[in-house]
C-alpha atoms as a PDB file:
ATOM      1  CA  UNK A   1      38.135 -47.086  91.948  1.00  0.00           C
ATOM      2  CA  UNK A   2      39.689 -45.741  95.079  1.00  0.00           C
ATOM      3  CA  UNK A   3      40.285 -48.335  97.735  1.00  0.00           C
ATOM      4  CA  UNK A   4      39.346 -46.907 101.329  1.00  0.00           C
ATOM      5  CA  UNK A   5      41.972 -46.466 103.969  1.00  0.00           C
ATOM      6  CA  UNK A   6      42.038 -50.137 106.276  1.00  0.00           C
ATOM      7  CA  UNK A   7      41.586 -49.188 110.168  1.00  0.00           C
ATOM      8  CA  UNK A   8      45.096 -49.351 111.922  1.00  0.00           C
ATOM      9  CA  UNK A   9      45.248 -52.833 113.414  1.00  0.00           C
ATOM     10  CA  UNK A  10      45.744 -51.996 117.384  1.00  0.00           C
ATOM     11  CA  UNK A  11      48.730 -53.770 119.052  1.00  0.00           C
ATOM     12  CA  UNK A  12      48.183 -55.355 122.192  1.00  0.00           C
ATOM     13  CA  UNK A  13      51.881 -55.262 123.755  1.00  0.00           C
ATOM     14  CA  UNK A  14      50.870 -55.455 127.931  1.00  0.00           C
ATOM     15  CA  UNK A  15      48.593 -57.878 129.836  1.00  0.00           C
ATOM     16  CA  UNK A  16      46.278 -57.367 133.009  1.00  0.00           C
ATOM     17  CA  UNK A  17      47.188 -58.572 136.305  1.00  0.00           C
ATOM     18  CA  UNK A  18      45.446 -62.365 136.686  1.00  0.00           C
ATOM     19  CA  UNK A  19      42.172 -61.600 138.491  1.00  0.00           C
ATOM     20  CA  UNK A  20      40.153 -63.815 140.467  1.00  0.00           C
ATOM     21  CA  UNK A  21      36.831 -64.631 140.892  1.00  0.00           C
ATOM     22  CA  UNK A  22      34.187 -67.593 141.325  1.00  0.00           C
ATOM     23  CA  UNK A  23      32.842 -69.420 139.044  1.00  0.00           C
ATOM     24  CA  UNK A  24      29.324 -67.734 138.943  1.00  0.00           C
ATOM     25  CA  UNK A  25      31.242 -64.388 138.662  1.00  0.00           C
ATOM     26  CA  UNK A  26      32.873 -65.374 135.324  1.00  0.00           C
ATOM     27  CA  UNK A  27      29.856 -67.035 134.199  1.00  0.00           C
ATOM     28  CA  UNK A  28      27.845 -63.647 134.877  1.00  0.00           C
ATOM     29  CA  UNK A  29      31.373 -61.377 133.104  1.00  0.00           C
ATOM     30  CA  UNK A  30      30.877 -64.363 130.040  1.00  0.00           C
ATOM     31  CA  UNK A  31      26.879 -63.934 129.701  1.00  0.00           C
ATOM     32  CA  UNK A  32      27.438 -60.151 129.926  1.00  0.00           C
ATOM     33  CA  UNK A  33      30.293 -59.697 127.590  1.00  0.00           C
ATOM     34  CA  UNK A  34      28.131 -61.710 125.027  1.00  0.00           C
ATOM     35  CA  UNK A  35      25.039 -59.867 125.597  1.00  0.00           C
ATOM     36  CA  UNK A  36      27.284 -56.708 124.364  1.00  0.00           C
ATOM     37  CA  UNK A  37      28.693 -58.444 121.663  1.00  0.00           C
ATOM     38  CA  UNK A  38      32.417 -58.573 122.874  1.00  0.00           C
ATOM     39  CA  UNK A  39      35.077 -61.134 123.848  1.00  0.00           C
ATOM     40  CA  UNK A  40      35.323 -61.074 127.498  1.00  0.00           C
ATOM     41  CA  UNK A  41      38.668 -59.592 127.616  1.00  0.00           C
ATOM     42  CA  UNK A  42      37.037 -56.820 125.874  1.00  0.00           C
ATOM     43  CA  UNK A  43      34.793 -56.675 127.923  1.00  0.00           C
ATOM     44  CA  UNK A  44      36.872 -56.416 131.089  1.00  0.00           C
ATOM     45  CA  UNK A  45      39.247 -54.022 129.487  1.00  0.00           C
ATOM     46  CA  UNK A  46      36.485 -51.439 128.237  1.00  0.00           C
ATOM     47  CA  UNK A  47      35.204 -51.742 131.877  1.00  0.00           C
ATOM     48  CA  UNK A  48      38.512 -51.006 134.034  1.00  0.00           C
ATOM     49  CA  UNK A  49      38.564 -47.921 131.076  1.00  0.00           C
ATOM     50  CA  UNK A  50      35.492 -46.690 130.890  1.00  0.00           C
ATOM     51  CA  UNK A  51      33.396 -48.164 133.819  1.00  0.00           C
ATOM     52  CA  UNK A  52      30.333 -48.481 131.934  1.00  0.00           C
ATOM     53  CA  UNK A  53      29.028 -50.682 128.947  1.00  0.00           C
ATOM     54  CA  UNK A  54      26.166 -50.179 126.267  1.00  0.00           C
ATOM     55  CA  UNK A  55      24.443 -53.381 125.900  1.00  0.00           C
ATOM     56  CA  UNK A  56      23.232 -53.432 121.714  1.00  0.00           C
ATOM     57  CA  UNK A  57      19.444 -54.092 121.778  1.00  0.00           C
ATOM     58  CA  UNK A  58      18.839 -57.229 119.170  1.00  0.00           C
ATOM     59  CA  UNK A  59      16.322 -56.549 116.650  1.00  0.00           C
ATOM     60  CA  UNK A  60      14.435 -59.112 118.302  1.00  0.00           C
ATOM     61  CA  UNK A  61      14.369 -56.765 121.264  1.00  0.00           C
ATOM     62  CA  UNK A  62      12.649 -53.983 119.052  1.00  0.00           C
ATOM     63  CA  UNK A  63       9.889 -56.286 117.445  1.00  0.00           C
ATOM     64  CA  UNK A  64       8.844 -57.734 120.990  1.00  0.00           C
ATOM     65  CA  UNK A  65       8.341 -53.732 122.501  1.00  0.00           C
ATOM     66  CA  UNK A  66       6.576 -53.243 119.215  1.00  0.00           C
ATOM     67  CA  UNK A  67       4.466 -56.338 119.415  1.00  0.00           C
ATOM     68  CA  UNK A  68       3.557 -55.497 123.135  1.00  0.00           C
ATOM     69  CA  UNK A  69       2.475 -51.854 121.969  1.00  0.00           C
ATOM     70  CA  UNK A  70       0.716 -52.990 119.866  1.00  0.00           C
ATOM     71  CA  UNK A  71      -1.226 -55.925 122.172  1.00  0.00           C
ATOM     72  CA  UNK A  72      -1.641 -52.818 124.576  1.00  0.00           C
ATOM     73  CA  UNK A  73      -3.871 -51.103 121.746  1.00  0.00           C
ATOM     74  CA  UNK A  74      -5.460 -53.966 121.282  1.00  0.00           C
ATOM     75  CA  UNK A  75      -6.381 -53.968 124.576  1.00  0.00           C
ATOM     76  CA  UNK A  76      -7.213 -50.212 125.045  1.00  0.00           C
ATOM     77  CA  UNK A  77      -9.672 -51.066 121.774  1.00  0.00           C
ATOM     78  CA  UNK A  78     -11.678 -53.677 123.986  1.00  0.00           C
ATOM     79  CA  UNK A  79     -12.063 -51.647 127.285  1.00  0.00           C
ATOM     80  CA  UNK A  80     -13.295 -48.312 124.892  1.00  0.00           C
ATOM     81  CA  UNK A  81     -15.789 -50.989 123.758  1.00  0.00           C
ATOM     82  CA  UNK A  82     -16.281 -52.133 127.378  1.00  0.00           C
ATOM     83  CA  UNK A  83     -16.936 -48.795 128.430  1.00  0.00           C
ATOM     84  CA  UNK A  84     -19.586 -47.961 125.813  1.00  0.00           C
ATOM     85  CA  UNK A  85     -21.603 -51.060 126.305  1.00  0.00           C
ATOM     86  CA  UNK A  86     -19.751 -54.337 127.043  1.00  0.00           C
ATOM     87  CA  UNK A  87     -18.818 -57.634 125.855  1.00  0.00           C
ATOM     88  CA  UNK A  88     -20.451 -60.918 125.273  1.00  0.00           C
ATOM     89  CA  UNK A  89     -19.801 -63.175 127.581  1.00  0.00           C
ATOM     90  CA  UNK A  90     -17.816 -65.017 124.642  1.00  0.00           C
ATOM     91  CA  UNK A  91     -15.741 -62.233 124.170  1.00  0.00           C
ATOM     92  CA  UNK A  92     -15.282 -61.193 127.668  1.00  0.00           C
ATOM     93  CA  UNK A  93     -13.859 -65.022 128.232  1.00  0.00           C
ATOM     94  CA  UNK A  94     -12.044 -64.543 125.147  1.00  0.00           C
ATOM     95  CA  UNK A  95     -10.267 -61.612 126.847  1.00  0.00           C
ATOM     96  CA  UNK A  96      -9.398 -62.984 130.108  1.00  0.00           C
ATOM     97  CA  UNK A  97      -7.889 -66.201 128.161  1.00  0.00           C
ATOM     98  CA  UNK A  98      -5.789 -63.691 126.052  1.00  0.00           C
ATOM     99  CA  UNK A  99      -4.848 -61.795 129.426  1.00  0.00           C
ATOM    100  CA  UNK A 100      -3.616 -64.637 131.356  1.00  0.00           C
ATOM    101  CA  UNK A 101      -1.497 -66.009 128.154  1.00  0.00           C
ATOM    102  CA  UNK A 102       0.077 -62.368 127.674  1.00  0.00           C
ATOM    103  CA  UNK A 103       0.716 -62.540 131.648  1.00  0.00           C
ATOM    104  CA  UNK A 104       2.389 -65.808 131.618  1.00  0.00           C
ATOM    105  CA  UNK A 105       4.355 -65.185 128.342  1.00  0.00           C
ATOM    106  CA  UNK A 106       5.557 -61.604 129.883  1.00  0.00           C
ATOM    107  CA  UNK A 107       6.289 -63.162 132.973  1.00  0.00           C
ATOM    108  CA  UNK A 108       8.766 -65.940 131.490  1.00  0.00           C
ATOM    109  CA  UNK A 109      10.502 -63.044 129.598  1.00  0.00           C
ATOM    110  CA  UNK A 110      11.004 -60.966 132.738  1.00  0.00           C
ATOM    111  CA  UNK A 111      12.187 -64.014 134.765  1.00  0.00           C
ATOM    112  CA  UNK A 112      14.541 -65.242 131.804  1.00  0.00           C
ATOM    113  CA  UNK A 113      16.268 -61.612 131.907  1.00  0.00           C
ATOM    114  CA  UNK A 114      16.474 -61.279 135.418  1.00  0.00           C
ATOM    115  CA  UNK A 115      20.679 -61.421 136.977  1.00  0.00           C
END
């Protein structure tokens, strides 16, 4: 079997000036170089380059907008069925309970992401 050509190891032969900051500035350059799955010298370096960095979405990312689509149909369901005659008051309750938890759960994420 052929073996594949290995990746030529890069050489890091110079250094960065020290830089300075506070300590809620490295915490922020720490949380963000982790969030885009780099060191944060990487991180730093690939931003004096380049200026900009990708954050990589987390498959947990892509479930969540898929889960919240799909709560949205959910929802679009209910206020066809609204429209064409209404709910019990049972299931009308039903759906404000559901709305408020959705709110507050949605909330919490927004907050928790929030620099």
């Amino acid at each position: 079997m052929k073996k594949t050509a290995k990746k030529p190891k890069i050489k890091f032969d110079s250094r960065l000036p020290d830089t300075r900051c506070t300590s809620a500035e490295l915490a922020t350059i720490k949380a963000k170089a982790a969030q885009a799955g780099l060191t944060p010298s990487a991180y730093m370096r690939r931003m004096g380059v380049h200026g900009k960095i990708a954050i990589k979405e987390s498959k947990t990312d892509t479930q969540l907008i898929r889960h919240i689509a799909a709560i949205g149909n959910n929802l679009n369901q209910y206020q066809k069925r609204v429209n064409l005659g209404g709910l019990t008051p049972y299931e009308h309750d039903l759906l404000i309970g559901c709305l408020e938890k959705i709110d507050t759960v949605l909330t919490g994420l927004l907050n928790d992401t929030t620099d």
